[in-house]
Protein backbone atom coordinates (compact mmCIF):
# COMPACT_ATOMS: atom_id res chain seq x y z
CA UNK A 1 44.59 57.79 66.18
CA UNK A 2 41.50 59.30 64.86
CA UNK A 3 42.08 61.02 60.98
CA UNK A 4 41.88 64.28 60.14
CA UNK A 5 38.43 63.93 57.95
CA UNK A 6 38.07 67.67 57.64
CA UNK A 7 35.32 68.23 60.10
CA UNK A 8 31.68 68.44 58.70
CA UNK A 9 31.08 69.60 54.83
CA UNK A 10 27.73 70.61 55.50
CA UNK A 11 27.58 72.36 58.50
CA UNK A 12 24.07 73.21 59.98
CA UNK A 13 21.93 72.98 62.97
CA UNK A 14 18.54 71.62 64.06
CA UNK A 15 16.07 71.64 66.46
CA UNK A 16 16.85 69.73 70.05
CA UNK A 17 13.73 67.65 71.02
CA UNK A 18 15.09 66.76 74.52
CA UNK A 19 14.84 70.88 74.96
CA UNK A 20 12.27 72.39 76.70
CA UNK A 21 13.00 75.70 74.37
CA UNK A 22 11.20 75.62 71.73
CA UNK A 23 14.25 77.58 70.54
CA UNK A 24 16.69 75.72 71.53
CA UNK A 25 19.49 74.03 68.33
CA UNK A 26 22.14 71.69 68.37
CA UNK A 27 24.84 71.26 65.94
CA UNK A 28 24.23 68.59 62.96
CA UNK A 29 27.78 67.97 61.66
CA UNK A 30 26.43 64.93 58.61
CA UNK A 31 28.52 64.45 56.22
CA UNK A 32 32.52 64.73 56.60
CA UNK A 33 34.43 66.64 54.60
CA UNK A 34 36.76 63.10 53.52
CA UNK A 35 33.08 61.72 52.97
CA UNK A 36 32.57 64.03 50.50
CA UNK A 37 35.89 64.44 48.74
CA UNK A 38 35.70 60.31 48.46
CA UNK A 39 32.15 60.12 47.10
CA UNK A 40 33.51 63.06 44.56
CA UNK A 41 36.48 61.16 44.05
CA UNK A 42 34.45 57.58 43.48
CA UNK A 43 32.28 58.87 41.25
CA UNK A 44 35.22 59.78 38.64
CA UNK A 45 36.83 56.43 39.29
CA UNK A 46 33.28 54.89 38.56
CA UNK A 47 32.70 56.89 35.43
CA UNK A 48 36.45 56.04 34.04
CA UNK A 49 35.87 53.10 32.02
CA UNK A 50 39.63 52.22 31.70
CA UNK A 51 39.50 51.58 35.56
CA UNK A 52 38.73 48.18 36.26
CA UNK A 53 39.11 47.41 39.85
CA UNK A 54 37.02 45.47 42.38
CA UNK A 55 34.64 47.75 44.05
CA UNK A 56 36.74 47.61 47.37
CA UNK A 57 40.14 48.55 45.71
CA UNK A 58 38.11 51.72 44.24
CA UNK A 59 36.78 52.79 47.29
CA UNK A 60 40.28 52.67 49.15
CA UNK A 61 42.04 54.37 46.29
CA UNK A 62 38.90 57.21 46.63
CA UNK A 63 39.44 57.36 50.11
CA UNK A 64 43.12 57.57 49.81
CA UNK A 65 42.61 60.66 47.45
CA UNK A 66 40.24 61.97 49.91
CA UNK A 67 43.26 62.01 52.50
CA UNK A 68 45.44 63.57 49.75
CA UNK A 69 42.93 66.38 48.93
CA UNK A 70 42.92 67.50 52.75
CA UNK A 71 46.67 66.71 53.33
CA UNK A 72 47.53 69.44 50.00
CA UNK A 73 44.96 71.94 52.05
CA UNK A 74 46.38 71.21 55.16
CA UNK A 75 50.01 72.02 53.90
CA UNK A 76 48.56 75.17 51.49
CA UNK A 77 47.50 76.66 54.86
CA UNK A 78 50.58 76.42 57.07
CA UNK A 79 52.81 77.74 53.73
CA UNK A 80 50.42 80.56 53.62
CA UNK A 81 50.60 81.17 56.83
CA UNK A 82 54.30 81.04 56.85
CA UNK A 83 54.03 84.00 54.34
CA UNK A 84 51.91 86.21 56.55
CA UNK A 85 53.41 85.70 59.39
């Protein structure tokens, strides 16, 4: 099962070179949204000097707060809409 990595956190578009419109875009989805929220996360755990884990644990434990981060939105947006609805 695929997971949830927030769809893209840069959402854009660009030009389509196999179209014959010179017009014509495609979506560019880059970066995820857990991409993101990990590489914001890893840089923290990087800069905390009383962390001192092997490079692999800190990336897991930055992706694993990733997951948490769009879990807690996840959850914030059912709740809310539990209260509007």
């Amino acid at each position: 099962m695929k997971k949830n990595d927030g769809g893209p956190a840069f959402p854009g578009s660009m030009h389509d070179p196999s179209c014959v419109n010179f017009c014509c875009y495609r979506e560019s989805g880059g970066l995820t949204v857990r991409r993101w929220y990990a590489s914001m996360a890893l840089q923290g755990l990087c800069a905390n000097s009383s962390i001192d884990l092997p490079y692999d644990k800190t990336a897991i434990m930055a992706l694993k707060q990733a997951d948490a981060m769009i879990e807690a939105e996840n959850q914030e947006e059912k709740e809310y809409l539990n209260l509007i609805l």
